[in-house]
Protein backbone atom coordinates (compact mmCIF):
# COMPACT_ATOMS: atom_id res chain seq x y z
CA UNK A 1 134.41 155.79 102.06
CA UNK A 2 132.77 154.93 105.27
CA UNK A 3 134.95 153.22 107.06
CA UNK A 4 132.62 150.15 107.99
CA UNK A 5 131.63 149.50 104.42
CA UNK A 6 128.19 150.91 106.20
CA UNK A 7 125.54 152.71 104.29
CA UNK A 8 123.22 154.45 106.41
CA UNK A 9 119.77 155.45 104.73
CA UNK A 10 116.28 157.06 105.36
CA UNK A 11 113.59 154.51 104.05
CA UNK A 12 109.87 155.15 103.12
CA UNK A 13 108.13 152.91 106.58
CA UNK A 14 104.93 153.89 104.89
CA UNK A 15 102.95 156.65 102.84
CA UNK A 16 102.51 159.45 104.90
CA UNK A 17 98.63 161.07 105.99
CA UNK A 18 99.15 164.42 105.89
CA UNK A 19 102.59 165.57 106.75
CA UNK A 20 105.64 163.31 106.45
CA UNK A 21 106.01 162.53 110.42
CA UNK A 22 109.53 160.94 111.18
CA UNK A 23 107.36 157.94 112.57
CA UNK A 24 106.71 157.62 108.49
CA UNK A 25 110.59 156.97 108.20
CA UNK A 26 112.87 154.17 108.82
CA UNK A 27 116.65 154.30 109.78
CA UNK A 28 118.27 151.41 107.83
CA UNK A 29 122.31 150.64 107.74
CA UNK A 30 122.61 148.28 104.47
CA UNK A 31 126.30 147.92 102.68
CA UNK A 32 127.54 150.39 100.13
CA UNK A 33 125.96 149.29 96.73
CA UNK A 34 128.37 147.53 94.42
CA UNK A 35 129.18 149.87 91.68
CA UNK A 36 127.82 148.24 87.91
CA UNK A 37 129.64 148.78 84.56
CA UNK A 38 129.13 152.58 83.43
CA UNK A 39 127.94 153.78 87.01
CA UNK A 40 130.31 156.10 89.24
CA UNK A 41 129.91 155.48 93.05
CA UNK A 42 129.10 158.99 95.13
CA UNK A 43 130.25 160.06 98.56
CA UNK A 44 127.00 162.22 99.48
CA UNK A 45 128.26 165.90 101.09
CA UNK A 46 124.58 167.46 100.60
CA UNK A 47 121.20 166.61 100.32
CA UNK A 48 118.56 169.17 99.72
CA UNK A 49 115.46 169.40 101.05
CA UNK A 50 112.54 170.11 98.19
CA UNK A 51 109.11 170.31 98.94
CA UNK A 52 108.00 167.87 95.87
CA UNK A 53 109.95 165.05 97.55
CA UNK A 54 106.63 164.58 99.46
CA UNK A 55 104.92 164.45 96.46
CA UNK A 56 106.95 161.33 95.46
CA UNK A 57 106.35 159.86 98.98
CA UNK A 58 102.12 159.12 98.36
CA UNK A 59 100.91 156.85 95.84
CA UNK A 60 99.13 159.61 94.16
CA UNK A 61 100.25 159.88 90.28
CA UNK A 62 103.48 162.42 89.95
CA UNK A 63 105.80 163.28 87.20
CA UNK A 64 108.17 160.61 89.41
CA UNK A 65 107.12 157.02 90.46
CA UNK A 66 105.85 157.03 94.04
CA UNK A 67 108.37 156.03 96.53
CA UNK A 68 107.34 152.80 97.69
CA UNK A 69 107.74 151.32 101.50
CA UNK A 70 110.82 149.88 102.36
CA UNK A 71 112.68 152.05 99.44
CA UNK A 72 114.60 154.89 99.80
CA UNK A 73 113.57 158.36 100.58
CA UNK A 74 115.02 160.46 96.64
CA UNK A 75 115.65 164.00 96.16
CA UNK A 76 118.51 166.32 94.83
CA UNK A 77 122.02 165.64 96.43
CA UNK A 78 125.68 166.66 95.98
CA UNK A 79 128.35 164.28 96.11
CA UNK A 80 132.37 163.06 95.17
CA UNK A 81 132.81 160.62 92.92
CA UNK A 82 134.72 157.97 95.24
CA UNK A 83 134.89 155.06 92.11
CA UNK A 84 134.05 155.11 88.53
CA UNK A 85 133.64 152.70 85.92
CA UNK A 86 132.41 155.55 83.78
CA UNK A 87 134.66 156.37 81.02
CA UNK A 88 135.54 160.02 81.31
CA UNK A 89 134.46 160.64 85.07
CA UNK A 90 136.98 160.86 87.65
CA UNK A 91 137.45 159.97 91.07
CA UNK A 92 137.56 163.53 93.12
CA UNK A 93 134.75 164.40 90.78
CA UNK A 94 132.10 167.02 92.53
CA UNK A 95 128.47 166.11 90.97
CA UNK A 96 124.79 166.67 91.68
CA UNK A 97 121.92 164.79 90.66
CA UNK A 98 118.71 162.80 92.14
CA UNK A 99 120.06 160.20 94.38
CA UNK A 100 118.87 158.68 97.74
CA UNK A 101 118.77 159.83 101.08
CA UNK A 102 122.09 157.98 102.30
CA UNK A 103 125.77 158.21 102.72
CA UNK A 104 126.44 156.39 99.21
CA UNK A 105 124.73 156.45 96.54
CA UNK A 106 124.86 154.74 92.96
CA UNK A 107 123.90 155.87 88.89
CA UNK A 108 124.84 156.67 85.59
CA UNK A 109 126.98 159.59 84.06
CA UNK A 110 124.09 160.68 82.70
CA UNK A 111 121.97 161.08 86.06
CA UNK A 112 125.25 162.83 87.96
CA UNK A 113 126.73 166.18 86.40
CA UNK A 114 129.64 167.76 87.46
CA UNK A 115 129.48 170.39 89.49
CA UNK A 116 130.15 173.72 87.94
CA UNK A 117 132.94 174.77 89.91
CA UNK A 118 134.24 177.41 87.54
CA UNK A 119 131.51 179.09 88.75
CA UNK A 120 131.27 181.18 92.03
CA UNK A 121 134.77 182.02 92.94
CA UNK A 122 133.37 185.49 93.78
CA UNK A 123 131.28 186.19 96.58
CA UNK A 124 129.41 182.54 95.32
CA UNK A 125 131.77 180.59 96.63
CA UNK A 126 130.64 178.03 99.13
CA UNK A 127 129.65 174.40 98.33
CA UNK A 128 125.99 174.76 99.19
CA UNK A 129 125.64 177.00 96.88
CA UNK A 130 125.62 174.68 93.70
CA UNK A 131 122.36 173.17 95.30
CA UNK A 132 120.91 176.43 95.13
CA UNK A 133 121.36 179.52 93.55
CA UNK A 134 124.00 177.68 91.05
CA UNK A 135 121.82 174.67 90.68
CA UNK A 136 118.68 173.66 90.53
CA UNK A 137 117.00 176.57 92.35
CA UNK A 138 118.79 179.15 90.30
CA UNK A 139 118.10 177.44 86.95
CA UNK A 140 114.24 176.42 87.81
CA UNK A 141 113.61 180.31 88.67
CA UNK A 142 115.50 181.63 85.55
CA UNK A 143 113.69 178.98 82.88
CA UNK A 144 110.34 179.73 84.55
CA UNK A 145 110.47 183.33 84.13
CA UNK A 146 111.70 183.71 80.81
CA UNK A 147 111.26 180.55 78.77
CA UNK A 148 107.83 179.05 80.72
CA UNK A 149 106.56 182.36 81.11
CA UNK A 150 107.89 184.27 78.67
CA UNK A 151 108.90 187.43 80.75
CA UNK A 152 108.84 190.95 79.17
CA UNK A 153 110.08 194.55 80.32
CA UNK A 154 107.76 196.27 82.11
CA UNK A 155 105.72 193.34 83.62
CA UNK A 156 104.16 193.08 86.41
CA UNK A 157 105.01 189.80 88.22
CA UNK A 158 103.13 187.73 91.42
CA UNK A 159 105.45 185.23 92.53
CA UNK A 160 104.06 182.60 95.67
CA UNK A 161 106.18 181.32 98.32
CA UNK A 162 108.11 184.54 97.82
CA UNK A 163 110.94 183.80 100.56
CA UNK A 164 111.10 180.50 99.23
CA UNK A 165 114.08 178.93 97.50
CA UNK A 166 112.80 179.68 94.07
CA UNK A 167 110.50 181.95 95.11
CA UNK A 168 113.41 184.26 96.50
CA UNK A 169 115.60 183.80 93.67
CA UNK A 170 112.52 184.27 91.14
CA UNK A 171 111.69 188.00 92.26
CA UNK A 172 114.79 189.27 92.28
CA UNK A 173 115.23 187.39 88.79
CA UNK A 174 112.05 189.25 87.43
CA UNK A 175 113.41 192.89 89.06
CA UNK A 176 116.86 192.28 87.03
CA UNK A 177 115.19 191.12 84.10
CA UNK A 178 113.09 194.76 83.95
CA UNK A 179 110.06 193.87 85.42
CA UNK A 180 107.73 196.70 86.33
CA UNK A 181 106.22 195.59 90.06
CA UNK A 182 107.46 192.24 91.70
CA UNK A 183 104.67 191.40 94.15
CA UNK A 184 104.93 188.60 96.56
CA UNK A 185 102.51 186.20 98.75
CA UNK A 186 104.75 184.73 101.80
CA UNK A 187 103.99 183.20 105.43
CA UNK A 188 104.84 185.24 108.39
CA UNK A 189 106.22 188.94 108.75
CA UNK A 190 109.54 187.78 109.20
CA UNK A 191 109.49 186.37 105.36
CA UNK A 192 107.54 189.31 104.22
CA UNK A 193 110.46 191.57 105.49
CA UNK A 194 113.11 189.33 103.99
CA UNK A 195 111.39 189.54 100.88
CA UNK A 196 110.79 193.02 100.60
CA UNK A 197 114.27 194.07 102.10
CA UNK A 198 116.70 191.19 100.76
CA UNK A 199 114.51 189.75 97.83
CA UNK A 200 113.51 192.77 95.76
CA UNK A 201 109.88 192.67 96.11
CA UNK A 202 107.76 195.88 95.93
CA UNK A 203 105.68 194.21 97.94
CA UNK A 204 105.06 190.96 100.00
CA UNK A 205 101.23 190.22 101.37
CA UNK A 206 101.64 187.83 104.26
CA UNK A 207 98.83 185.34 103.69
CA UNK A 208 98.78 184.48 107.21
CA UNK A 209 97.89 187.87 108.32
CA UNK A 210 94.83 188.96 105.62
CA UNK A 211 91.44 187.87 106.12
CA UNK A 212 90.76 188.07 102.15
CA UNK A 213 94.01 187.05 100.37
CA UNK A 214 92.60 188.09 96.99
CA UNK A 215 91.31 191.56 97.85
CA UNK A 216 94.98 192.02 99.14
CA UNK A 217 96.23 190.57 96.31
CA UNK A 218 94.34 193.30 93.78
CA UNK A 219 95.16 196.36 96.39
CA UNK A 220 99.17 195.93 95.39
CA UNK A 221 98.61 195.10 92.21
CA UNK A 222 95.55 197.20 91.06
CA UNK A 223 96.56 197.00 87.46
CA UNK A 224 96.98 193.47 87.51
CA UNK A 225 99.44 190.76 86.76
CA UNK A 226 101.57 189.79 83.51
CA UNK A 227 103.40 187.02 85.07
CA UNK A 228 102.30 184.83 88.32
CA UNK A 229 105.23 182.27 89.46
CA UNK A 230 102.91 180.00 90.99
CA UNK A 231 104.79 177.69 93.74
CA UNK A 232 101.91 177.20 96.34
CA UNK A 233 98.41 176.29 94.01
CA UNK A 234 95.06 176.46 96.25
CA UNK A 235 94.12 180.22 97.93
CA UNK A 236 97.05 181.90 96.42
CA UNK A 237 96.57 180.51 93.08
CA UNK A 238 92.95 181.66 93.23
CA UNK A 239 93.85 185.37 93.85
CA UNK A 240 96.19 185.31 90.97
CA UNK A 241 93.47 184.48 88.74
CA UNK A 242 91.78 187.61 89.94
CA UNK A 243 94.70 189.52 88.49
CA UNK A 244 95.18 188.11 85.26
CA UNK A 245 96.06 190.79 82.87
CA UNK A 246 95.09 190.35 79.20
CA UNK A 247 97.90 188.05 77.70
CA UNK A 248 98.37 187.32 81.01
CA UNK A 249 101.11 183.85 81.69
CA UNK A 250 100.87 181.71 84.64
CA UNK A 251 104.01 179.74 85.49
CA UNK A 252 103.02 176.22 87.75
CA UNK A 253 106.18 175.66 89.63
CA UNK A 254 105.16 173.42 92.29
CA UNK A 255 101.81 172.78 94.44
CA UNK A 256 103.04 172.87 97.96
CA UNK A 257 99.28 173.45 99.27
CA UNK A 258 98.75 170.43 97.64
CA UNK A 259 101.69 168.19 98.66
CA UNK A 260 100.57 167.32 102.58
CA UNK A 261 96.77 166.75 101.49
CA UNK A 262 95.47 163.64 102.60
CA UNK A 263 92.08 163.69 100.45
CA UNK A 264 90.93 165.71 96.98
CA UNK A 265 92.33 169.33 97.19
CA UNK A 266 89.82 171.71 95.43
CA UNK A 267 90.49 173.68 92.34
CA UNK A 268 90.41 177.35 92.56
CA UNK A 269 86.53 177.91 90.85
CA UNK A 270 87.87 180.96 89.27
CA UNK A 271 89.48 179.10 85.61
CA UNK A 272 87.21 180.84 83.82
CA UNK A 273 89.20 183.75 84.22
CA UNK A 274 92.20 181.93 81.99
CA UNK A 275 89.43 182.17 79.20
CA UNK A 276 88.72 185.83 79.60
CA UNK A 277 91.88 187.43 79.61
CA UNK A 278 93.38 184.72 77.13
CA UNK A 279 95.84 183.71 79.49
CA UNK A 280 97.79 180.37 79.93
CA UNK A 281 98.57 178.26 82.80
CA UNK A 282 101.95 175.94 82.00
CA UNK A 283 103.42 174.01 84.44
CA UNK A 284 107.41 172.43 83.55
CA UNK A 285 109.82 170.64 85.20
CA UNK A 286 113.73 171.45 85.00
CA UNK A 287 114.59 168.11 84.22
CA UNK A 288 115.26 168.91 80.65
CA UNK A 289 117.40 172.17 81.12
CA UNK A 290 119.64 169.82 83.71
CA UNK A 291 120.41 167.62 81.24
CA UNK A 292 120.91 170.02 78.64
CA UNK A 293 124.27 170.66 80.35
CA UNK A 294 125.71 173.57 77.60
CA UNK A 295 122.41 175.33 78.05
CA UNK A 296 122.78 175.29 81.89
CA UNK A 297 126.30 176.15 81.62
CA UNK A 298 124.90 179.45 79.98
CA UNK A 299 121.92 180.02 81.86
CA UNK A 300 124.52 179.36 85.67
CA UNK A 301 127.29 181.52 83.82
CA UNK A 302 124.56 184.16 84.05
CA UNK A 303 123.06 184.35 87.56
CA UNK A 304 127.05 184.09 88.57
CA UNK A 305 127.85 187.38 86.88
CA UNK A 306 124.69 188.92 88.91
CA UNK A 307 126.12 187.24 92.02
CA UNK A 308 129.36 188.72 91.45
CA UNK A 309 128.04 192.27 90.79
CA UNK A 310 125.75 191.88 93.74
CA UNK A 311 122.75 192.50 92.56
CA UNK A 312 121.86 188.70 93.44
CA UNK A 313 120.82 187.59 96.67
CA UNK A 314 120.45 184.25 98.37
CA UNK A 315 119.85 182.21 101.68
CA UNK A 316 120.48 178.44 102.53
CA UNK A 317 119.68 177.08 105.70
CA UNK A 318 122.46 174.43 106.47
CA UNK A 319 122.05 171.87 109.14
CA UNK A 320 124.29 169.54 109.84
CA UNK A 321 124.38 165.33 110.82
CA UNK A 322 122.97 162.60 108.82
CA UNK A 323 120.02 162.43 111.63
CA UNK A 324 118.88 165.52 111.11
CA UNK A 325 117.17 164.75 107.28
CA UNK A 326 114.04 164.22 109.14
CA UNK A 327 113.42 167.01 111.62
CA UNK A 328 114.89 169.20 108.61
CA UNK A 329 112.23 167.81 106.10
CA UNK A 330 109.48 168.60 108.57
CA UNK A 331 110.97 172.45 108.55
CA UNK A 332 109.69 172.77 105.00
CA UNK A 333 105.97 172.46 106.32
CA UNK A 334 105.91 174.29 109.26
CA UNK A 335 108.13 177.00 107.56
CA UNK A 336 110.94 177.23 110.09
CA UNK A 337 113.41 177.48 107.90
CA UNK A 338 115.23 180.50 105.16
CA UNK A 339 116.54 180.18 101.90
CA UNK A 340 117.56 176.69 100.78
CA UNK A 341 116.84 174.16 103.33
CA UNK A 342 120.35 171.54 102.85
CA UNK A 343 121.63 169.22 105.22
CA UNK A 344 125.15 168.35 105.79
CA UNK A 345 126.22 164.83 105.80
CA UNK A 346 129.33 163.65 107.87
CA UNK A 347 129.98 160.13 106.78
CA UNK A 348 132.73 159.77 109.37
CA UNK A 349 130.04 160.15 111.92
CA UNK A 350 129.24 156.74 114.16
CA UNK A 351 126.05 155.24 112.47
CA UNK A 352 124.82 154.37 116.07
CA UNK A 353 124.68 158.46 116.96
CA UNK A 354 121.44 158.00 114.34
């Protein structure tokens, strides 16, 4: 534990305008939370960095209650259990769940899972990893693809945010799986090369760079789209709707055009289109498959084989010190980042250095 009985956290200071500035965070040192009957007690290593945490930070409606001022800042973190009154959980105990932004956090059994750690012994093996490709990354890409969007052999697939942490797991996913043409929308040559060379994309259209992102769009995919892995919404959203094949499946994974908005974001005008072809639009979240822990199991036990056998490829970006969270959240915006975006705490680290 920390040494001073200190737990330093990132607060909400107030909803954020537009992008989360660091001015929209507070720095708070509070005492570590007094574990309750059938709670365990975690020792935060991790904390990922996940575009729809913004989401929960504006008092818009979500899937999650907003985060209100003077709470703490939530998202997906990986932890030891350092005390347990939790029958059947041990102290030494590597989980991951939805916790707070802080050295120490508190919950049930139910909300912290053990860490698959008979998993990636291969080429898999490092920590970081079970907050990505052998977590919730991994299992949101594999569940959207075939379960949300119902993925068939010879497909052709559209996937946004391509270089993305889904987004990079979710082509390659779709090229294993026997998909026909993987196309992806990304921002920046760099991330269009990654995704083309690393990522197993046929293709990668750098929005940044085309003056009309849907006639783009229909050049590399001129017979259209079976599956689009929607994680953006707004312009690229649009062009896949100018795709749709008949039978056609879009997959809503997240809405990061939408997430820094600071008024009503337009819908793309082109829904009609979901009539025409008699194609569906689903979003999901991967709450459920989470908690479903001998489905996940499976689904994990599957992308590990593909790791081992190398035909899976992934990228976290790993920054280290509690006082980075911050400046590393901000990354996800401007796009400075590759792979999985996680930050490394060191609880032994002097609170004051924050």
């Amino acid at each position: 534990m920390n040494e001073r009985g200190v737990n330093r956290q990132w607060l909400l200071r107030r909803h954020p305008v537009g992008r989360l500035a660091a001015s929209d965070l507070q720095f708070h040192q509070g005492q570590i939370p007094a574990l309750a009957e059938g709670q365990l007690l975690i020792r935060v290593l991790l904390v990922a960095m996940d575009p729809a945490i913004r989401a929960f930070l504006s008092p818009r409606p979500g899937y999650r209650p907003a985060v209100e001022p003077g709470a703490p800042v939530t998202g997906m973190v990986l932890g030891e259990v350092v005390a347990s009154r939790c029958p059947g959980r041990l102290i030494g105990e590597l989980v991951s769940g939805f916790g707070s932004w802080s050295d120490h956090v508190v919950g049930s059994g139910a909300q912290f899972v053990p860490v698959p750690l008979e998993l990636g012994q291969g080429p898999s093996g490092d920590l970081a990893a079970y907050t990505h490709v052998l977590g919730s990354s991994g299992l949101t890409a594999h569940h959207g693809l075939t379960v949300v969007g119902a993925l068939a052999t010879d497909d052709s697939v559209l996937v946004s945010a391509a270089a993305g942490a889904v987004g990079s797991l979710a082509g390659q996913m779709a090229r294993i799986l026997g998909a026909k043409r993987v196309v992806g929308i990304a921002g920046g040559p760099d991330k269009c090369r990654l995704a083309t060379s690393r990522y197993g994309y046929d293709a990668c259209i750098d929005y940044q760079a085309v003056a009309d992102l849907g006639a783009a769009v229909r050049a590399a995919l001129p017979e259209g789209a079976d599956l689009c892995f929607e994680n953006v919404g707004g312009a690229p959203l649009q062009a896949a709707l100018d795709v749709l094949r008949p039978g056609a499946r879009i997959v809503l994974c997240g809405m990061i055009s939408q997430y820094d908005a600071d008024g009503p974001v337009p819908g793309p005008p082109n829904l009609w289109n979901l009539i025409v072809h008699g194609a569906r639009m689903q979003g999901f979240r991967i709450a459920g498959l989470l908690n479903d822990r001998s489905r996940s199991r499976e689904v994990l036990g599957l992308i590990d084989q593909w790791l081992r056998a190398g035909r899976l490829h992934y990228d976290i970006d790993l920054r280290d010190g509690f006082e980075q969270i911050p400046q590393a959240f901000a990354a996800l915006s401007t796009g400075q980042h590759r792979g999985r975006l996680v930050v490394r705490i060191n609880t032994a680290q002097a609170a004051s250095a924050c």
